[in-house]
N, C-alpha and C. Protein backbone atom coordinates (compact mmCIF):
# COMPACT_ATOMS: atom_id res chain seq x y z
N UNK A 1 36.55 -141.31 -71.92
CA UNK A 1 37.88 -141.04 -72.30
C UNK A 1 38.07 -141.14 -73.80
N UNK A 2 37.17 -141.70 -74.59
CA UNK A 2 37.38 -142.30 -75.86
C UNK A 2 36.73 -141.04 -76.65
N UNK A 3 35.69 -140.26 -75.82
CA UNK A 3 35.36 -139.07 -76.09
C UNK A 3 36.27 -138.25 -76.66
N UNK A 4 37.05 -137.35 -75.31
CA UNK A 4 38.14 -136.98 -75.01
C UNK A 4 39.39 -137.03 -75.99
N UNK A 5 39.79 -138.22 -76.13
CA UNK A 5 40.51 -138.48 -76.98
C UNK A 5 40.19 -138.18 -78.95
N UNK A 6 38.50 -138.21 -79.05
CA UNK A 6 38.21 -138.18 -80.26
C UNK A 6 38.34 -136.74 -80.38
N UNK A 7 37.90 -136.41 -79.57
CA UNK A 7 37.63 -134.28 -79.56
C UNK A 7 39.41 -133.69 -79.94
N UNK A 8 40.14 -134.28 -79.34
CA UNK A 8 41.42 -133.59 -79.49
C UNK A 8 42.30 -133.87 -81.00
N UNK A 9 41.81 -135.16 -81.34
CA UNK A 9 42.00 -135.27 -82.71
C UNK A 9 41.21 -134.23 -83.94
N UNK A 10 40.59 -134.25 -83.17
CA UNK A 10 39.61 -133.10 -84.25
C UNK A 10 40.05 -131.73 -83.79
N UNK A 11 41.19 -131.10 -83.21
CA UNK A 11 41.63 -129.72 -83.10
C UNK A 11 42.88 -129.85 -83.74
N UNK A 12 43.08 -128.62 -84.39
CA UNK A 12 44.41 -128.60 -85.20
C UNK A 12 45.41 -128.49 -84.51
N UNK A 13 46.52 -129.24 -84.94
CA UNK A 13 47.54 -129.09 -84.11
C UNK A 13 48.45 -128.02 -84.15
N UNK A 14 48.51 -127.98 -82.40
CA UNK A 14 49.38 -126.63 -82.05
C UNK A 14 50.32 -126.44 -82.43
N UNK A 15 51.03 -125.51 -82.94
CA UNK A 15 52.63 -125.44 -83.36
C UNK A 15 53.35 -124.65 -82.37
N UNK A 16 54.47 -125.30 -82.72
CA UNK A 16 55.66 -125.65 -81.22
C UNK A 16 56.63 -124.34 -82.06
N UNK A 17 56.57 -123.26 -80.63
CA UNK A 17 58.01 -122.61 -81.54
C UNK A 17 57.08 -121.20 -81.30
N UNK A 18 58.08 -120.22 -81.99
CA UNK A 18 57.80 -118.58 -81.68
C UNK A 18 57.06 -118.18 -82.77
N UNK A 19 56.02 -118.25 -83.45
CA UNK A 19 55.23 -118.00 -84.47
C UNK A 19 54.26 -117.03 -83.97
N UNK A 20 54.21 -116.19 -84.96
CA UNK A 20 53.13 -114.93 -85.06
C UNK A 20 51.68 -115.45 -85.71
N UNK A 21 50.74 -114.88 -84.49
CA UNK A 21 49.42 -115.06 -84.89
C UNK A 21 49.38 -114.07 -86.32
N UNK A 22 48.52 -114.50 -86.84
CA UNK A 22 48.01 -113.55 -87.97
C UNK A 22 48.01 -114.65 -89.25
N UNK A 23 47.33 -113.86 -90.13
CA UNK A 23 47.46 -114.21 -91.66
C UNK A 23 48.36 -114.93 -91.84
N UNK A 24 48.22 -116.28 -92.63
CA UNK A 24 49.37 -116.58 -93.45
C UNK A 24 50.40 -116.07 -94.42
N UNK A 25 51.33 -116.64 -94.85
CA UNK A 25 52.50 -116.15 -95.31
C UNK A 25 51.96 -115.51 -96.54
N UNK A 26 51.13 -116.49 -97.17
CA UNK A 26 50.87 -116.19 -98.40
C UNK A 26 50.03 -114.66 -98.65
N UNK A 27 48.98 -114.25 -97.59
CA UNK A 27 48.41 -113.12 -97.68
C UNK A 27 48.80 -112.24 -97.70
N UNK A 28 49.76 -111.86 -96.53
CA UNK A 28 51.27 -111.31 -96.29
C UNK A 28 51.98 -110.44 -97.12
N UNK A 29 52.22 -111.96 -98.60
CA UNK A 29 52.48 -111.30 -99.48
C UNK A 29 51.79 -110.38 -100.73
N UNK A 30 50.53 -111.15 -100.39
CA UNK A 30 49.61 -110.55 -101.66
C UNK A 30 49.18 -108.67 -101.17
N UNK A 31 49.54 -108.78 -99.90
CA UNK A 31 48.86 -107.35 -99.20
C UNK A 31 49.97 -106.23 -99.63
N UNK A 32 51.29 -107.11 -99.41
CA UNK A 32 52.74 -105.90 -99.81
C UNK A 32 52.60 -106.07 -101.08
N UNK A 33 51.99 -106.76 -102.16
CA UNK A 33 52.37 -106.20 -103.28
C UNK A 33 50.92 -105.48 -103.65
N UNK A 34 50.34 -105.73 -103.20
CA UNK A 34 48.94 -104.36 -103.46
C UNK A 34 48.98 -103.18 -102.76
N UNK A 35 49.65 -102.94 -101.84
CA UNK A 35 50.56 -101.68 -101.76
C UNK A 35 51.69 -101.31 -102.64
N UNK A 36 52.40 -102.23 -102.64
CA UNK A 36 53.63 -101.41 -103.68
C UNK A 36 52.50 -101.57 -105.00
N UNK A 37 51.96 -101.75 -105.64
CA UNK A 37 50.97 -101.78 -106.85
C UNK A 37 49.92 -100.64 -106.73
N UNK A 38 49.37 -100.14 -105.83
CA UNK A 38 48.86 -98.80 -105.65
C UNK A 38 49.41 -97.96 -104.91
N UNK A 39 50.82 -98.10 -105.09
CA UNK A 39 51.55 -96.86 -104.67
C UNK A 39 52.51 -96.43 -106.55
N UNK A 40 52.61 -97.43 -106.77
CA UNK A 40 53.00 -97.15 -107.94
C UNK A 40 51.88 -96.47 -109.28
N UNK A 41 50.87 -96.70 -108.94
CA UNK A 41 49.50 -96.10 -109.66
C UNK A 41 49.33 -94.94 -109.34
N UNK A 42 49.70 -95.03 -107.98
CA UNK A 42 49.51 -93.15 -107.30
C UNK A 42 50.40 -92.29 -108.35
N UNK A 43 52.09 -92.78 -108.53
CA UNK A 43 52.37 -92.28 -109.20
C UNK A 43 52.78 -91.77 -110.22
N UNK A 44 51.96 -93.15 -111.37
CA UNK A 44 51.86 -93.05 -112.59
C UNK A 44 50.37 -91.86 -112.89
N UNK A 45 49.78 -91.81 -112.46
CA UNK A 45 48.56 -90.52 -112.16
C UNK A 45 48.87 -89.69 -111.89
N UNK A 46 49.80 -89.17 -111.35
CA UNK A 46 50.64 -88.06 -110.58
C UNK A 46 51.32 -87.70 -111.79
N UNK A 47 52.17 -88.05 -112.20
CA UNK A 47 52.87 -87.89 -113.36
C UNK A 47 52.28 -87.24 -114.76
N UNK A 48 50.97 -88.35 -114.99
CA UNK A 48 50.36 -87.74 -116.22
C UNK A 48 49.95 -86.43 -115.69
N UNK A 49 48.92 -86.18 -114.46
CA UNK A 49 48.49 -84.94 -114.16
C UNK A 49 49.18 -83.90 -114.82
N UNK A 50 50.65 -84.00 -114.03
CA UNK A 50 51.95 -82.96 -113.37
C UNK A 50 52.19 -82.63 -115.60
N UNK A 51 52.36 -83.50 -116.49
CA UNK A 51 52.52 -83.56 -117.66
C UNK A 51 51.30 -82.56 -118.32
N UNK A 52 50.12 -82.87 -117.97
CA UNK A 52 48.75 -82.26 -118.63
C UNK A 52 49.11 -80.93 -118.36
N UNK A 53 49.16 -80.56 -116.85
CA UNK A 53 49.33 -79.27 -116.30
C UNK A 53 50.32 -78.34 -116.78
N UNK A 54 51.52 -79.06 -117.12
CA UNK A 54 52.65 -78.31 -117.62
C UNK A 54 52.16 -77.67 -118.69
N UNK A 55 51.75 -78.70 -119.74
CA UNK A 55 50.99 -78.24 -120.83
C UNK A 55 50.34 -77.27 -121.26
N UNK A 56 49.12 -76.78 -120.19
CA UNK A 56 48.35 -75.83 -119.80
C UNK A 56 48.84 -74.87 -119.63
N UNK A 57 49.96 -74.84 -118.70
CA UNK A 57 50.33 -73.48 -117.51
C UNK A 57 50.42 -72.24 -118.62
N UNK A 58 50.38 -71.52 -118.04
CA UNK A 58 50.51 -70.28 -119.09
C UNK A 58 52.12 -70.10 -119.45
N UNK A 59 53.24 -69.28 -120.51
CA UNK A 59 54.47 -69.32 -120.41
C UNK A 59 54.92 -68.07 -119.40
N UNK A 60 56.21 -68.39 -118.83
CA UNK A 60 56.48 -67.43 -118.00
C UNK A 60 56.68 -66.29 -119.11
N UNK A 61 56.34 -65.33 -117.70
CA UNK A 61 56.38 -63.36 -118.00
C UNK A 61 58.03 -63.22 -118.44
N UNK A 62 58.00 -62.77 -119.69
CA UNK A 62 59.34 -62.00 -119.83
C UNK A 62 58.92 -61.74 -121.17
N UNK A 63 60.03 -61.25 -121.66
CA UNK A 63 60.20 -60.86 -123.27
C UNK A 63 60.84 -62.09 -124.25
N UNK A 64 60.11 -62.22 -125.41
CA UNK A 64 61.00 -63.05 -126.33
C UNK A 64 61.99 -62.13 -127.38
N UNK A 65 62.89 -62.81 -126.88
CA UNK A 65 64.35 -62.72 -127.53
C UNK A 65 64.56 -63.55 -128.73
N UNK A 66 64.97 -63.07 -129.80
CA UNK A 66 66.02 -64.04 -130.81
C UNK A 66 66.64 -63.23 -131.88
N UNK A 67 67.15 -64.05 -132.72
CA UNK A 67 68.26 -62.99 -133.60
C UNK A 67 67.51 -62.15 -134.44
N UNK A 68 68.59 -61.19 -134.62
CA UNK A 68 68.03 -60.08 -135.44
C UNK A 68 69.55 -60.07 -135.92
N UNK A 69 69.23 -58.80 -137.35
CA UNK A 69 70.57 -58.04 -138.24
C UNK A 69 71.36 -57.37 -137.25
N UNK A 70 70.90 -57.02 -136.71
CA UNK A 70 71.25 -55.37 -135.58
C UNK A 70 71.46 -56.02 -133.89
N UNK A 71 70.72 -57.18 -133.57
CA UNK A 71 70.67 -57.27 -131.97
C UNK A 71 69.58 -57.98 -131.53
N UNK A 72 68.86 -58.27 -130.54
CA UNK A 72 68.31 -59.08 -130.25
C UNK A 72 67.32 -58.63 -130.04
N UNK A 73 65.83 -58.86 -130.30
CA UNK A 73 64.57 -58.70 -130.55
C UNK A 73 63.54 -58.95 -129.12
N UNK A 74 62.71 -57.81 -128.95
CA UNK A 74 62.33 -57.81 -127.76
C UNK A 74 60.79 -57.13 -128.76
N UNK A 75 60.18 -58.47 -127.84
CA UNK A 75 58.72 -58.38 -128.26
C UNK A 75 57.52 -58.60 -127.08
N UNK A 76 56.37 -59.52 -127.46
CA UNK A 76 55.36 -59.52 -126.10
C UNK A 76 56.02 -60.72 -125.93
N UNK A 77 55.25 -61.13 -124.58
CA UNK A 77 55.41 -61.77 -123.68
C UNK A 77 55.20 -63.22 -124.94
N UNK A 78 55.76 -64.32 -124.84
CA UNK A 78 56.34 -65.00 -125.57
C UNK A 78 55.24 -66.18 -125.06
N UNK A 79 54.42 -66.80 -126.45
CA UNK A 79 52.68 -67.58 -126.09
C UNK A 79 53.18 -68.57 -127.77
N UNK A 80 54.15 -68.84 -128.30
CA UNK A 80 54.58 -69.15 -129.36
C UNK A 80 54.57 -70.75 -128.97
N UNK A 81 54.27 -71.97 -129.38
CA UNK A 81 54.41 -73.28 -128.91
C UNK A 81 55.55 -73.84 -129.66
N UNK A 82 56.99 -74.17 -129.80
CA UNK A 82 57.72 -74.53 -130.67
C UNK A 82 57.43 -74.95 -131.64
N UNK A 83 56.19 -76.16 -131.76
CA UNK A 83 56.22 -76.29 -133.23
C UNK A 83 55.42 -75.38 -133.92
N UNK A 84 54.80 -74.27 -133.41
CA UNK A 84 53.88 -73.29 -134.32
C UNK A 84 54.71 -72.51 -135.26
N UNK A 85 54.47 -72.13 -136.45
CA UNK A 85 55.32 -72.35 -137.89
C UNK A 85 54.77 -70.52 -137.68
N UNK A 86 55.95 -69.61 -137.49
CA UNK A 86 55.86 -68.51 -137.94
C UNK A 86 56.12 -67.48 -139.40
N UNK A 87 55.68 -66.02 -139.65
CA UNK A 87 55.80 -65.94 -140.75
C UNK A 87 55.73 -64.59 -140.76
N UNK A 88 56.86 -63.87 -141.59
CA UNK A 88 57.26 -62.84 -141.10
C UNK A 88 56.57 -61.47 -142.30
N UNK A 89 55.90 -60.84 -141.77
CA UNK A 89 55.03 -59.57 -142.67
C UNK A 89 55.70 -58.20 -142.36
N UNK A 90 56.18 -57.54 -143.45
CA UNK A 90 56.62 -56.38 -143.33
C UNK A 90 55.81 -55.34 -143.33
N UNK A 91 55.85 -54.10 -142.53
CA UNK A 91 55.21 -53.38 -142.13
C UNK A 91 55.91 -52.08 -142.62
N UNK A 92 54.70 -50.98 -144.18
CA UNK A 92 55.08 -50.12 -144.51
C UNK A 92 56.03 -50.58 -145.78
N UNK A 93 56.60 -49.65 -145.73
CA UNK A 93 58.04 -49.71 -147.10
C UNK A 93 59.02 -48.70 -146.31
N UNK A 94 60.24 -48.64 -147.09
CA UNK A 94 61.35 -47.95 -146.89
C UNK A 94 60.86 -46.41 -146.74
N UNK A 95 60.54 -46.11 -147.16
CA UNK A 95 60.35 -45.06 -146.54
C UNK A 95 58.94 -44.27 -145.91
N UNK A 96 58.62 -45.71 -145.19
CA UNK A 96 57.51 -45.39 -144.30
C UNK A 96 58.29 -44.64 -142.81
N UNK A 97 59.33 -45.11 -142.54
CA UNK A 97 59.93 -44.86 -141.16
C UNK A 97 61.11 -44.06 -141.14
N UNK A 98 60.55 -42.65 -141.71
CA UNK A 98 62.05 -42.00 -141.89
C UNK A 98 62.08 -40.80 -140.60
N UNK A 99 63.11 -40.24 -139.45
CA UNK A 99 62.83 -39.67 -138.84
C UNK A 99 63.48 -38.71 -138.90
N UNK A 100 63.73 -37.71 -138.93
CA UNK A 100 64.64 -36.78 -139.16
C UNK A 100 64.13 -35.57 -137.95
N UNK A 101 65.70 -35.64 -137.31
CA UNK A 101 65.34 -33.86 -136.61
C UNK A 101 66.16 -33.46 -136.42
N UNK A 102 66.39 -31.59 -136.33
CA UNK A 102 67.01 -31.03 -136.13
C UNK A 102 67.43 -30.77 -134.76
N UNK A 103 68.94 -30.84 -135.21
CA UNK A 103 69.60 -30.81 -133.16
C UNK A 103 70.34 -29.59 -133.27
N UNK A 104 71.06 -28.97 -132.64
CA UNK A 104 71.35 -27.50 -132.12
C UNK A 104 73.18 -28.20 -132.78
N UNK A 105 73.38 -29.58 -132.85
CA UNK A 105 74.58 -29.73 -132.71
C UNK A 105 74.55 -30.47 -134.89
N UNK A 106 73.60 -30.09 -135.15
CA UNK A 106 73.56 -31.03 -136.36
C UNK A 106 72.23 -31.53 -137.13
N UNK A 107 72.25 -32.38 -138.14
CA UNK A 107 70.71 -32.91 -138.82
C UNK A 107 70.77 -34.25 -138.10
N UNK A 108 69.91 -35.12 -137.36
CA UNK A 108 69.77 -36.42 -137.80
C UNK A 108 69.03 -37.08 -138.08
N UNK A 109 68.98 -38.32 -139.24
CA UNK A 109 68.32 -38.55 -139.50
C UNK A 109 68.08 -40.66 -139.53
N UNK A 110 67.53 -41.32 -139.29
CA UNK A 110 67.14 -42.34 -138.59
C UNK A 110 65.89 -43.01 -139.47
N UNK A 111 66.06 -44.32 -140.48
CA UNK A 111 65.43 -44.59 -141.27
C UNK A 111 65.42 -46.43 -141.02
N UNK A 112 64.46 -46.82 -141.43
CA UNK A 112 64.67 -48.58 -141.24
C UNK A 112 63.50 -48.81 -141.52
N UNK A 113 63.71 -50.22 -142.17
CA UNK A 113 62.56 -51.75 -142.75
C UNK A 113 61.82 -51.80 -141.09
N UNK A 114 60.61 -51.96 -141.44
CA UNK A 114 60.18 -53.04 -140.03
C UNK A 114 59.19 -54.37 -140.72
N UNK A 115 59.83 -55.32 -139.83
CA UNK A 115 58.74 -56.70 -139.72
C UNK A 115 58.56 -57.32 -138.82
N UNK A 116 56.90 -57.67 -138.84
CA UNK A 116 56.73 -58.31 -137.44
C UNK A 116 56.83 -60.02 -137.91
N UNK A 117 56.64 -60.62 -136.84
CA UNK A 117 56.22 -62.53 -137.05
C UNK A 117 55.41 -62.46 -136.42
N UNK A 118 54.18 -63.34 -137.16
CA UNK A 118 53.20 -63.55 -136.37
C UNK A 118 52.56 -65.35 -136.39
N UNK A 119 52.16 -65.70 -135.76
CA UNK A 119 51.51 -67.14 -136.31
C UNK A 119 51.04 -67.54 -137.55
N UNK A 120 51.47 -68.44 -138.24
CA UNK A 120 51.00 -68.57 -139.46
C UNK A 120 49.19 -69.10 -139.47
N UNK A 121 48.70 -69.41 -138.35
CA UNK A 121 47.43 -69.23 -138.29
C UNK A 121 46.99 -68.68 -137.85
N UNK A 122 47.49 -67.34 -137.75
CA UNK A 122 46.88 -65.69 -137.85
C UNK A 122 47.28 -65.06 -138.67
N UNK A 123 48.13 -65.51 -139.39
CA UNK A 123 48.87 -64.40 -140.55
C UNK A 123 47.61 -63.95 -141.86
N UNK A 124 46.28 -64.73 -142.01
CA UNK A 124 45.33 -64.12 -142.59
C UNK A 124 44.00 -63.27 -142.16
N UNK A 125 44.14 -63.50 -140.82
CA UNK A 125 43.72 -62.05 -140.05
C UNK A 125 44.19 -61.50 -139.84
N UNK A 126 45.65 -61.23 -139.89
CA UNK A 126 46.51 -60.31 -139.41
C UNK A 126 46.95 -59.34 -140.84
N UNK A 127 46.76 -59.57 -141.81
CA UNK A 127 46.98 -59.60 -142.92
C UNK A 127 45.81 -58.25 -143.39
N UNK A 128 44.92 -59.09 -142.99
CA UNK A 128 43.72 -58.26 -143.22
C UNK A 128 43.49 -56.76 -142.24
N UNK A 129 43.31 -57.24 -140.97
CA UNK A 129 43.22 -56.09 -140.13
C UNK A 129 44.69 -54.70 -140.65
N UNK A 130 45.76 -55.37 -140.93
CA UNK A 130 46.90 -54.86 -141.13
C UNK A 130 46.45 -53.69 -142.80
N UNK A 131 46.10 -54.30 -143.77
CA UNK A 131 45.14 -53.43 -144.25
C UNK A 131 44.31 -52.69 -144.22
N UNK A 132 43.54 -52.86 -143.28
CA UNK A 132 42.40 -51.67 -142.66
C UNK A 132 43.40 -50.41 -141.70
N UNK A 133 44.35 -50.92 -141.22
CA UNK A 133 44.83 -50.17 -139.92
C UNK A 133 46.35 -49.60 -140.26
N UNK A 134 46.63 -49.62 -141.95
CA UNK A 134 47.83 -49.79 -141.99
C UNK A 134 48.76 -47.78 -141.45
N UNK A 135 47.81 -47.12 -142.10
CA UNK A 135 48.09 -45.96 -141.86
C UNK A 135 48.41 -45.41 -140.71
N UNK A 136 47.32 -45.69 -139.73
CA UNK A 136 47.24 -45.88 -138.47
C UNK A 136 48.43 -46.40 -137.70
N UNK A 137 49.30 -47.40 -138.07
CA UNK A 137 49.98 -48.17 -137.77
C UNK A 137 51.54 -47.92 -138.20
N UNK A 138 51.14 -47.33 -139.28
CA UNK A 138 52.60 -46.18 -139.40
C UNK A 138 53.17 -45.14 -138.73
N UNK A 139 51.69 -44.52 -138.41
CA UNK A 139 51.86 -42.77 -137.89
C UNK A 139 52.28 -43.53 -136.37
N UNK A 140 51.72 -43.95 -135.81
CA UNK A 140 52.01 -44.45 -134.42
C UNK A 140 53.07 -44.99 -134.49
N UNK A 141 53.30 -46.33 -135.31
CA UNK A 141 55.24 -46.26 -134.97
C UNK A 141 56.06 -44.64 -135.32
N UNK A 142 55.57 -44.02 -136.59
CA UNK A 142 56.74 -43.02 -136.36
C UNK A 142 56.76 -42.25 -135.21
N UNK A 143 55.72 -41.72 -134.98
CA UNK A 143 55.77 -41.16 -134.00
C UNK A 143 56.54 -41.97 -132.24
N UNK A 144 56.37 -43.20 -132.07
CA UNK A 144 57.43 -44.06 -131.67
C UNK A 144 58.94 -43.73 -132.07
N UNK A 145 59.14 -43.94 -133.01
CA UNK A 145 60.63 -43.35 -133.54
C UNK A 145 61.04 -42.18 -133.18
N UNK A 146 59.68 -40.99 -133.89
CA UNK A 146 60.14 -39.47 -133.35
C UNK A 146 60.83 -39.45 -131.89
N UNK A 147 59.76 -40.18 -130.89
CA UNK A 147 59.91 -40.02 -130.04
C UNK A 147 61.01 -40.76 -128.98
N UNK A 148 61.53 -41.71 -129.52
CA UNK A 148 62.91 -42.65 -128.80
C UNK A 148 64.23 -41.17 -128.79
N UNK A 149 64.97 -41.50 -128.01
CA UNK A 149 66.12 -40.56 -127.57
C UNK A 149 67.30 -41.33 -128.70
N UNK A 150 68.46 -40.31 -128.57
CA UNK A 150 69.17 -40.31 -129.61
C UNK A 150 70.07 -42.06 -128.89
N UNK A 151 70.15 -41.90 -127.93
CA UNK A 151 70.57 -43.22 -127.05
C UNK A 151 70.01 -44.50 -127.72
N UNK A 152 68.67 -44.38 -127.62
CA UNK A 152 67.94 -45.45 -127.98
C UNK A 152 68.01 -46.22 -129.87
N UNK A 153 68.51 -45.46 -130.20
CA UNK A 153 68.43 -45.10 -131.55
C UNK A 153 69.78 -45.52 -131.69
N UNK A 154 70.85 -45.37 -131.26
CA UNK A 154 72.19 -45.74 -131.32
C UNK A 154 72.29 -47.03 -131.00
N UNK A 155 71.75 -47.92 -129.79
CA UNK A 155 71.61 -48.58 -129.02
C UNK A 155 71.39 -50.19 -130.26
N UNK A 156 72.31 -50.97 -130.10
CA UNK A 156 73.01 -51.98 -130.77
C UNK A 156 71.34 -52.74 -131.22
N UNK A 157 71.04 -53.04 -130.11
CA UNK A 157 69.80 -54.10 -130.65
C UNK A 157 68.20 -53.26 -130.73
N UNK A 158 68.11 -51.86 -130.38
CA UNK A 158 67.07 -50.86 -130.28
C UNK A 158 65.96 -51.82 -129.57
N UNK A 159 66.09 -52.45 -128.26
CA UNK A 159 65.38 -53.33 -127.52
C UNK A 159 63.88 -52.29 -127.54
N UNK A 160 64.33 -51.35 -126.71
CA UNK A 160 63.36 -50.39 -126.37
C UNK A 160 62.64 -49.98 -126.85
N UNK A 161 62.80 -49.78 -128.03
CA UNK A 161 61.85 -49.42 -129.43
C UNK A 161 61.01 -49.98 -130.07
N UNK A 162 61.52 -51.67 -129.95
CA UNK A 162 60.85 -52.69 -130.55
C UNK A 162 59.84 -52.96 -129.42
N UNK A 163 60.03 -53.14 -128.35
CA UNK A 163 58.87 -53.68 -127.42
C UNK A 163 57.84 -52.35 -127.39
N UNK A 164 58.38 -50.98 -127.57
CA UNK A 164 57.09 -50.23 -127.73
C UNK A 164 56.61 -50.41 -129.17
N UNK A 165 57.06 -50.51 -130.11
CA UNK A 165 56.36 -50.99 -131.42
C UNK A 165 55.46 -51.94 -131.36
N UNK A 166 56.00 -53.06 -130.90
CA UNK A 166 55.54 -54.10 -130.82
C UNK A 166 53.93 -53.76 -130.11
N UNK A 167 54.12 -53.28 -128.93
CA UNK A 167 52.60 -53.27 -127.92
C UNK A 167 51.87 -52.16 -128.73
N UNK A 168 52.71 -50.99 -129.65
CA UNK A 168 51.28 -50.35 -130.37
C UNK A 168 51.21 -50.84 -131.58
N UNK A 169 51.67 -51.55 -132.35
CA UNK A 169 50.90 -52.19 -133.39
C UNK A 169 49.76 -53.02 -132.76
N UNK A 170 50.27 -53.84 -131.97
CA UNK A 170 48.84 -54.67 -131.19
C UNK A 170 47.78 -53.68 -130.79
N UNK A 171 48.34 -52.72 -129.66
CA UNK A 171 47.35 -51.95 -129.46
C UNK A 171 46.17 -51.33 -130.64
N UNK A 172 46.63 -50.96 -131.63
CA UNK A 172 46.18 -50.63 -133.37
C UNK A 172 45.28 -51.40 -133.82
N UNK A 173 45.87 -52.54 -133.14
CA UNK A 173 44.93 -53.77 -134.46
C UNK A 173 43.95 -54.59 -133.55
N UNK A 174 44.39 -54.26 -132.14
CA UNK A 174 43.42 -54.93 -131.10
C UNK A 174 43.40 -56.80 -130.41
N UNK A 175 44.66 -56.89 -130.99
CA UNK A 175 45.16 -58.43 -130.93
C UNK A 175 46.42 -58.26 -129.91
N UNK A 176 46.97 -59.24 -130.01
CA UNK A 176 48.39 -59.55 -129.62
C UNK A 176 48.59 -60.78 -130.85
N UNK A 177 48.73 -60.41 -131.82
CA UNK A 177 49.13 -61.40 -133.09
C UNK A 177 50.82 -60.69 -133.23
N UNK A 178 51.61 -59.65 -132.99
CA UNK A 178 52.68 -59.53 -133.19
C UNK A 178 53.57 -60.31 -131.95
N UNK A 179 54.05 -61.33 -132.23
CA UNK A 179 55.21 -61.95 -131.52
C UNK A 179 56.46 -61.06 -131.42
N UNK A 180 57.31 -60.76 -132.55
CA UNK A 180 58.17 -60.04 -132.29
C UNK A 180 58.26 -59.18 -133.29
N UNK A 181 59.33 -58.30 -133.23
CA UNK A 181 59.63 -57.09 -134.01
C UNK A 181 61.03 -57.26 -134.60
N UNK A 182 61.44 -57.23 -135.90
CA UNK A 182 62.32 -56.85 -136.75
C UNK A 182 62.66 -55.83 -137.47
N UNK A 183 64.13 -55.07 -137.28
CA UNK A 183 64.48 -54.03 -137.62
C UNK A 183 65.84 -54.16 -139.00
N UNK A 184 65.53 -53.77 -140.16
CA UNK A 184 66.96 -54.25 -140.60
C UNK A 184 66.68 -52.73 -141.86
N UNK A 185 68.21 -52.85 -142.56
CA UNK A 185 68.39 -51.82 -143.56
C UNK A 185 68.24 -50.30 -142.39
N UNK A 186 68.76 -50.29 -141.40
CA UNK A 186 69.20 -49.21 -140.27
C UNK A 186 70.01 -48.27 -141.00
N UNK A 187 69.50 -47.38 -140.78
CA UNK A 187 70.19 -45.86 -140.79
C UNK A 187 70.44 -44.96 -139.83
N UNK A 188 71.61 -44.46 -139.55
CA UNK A 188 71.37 -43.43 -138.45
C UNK A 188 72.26 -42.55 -138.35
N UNK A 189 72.04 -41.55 -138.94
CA UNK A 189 73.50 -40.68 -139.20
C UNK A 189 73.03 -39.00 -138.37
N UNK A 190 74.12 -38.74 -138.04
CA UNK A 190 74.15 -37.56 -137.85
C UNK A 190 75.16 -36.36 -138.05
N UNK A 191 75.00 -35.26 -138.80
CA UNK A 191 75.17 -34.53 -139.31
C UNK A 191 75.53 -33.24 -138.77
């Protein structure tokens, strides 16, 4: 009996009451906060990713727009990063772009400055090629001009004109270094 009695002292005592087997309290807690602690990692990683990626993505398809003398400027597809420092090169002289034709109702005639913007860390290749190609680069816009309708030519901001300028100067020079197109000192009379 003295056995008996020694053996039961040596088992831990039972606890009285509705208690859940398992882990102590203390583990309990260490387990919920290493979940909420790698759930919160999930989405501090998530975040930077989603940040890197933005970064990357290419810019959406459309035209870049901004002010002009005349209307609003429609160029290529818009790859410009806000802080990249642009710089604006005129293309030709005054009377590189003079168009004149005869209409059944009159003379008209249709004259204007052009300048493009391009990156200021392309503006010395662009500079250059623009020298080799400049001729080239005239006849093809005028002929652009010749060829716009009297509509287009009237037309407040000449959207239409500029985005085909725009894609054959590039086309010319073999880049996409022209961002946008500027039109100012407009003429357009008809007679």
């Amino acid at each position: 009996m003295a056995k008996e009695q020694k053996q039961e002292q040596n088992l831990p005592p039972v606890p009285e009451g509705p208690e859940v087997a398992g882990p102590p309290k203390s583990y309990r807690l260490y387990i919920a906060l290493g979940f909420v602690s790698l759930i919160l990692f999930q989405m501090i990683v998530l975040g930077v990713l989603l940040s890197v990626l933005a970064r990357q993505a290419p810019p959406e398809p459309g035209l870049a727009i901004g002010p002009d003398l005349d209307g609003p400027t429609v160029g290529v597809p818009p790859v410009v990063r806000p802080t990249e420092r642009m710089v604006e090169v005129p293309i030709g002289t005054r009377n590189s772009f003079n168009v004149r034709n005869v209409r059944d109702d009159g003379n008209e005639v249709f004259s204007l400055l052009i300048h493009v913007q391009v990156r200021q860390r392309d503006f010395r290749n662009f500079e250059r090629r623009l020298g080799e190609s400049e001729n080239a680069v005239i006849d093809r816009v005028t002929a652009i001009l010749s060829a716009s309708t009297t509509d287009e030519r009237r037309e407040a901001g000449h959207t239409a004109i500029k985005a085909r300028v725009s894609r054959e100067i590039n086309d010319v020079l073999g880049t996409a270094w022209v961002q946008q197109v500027f039109f100012s000192e407009i003429t357009h009379e008809v007679n």
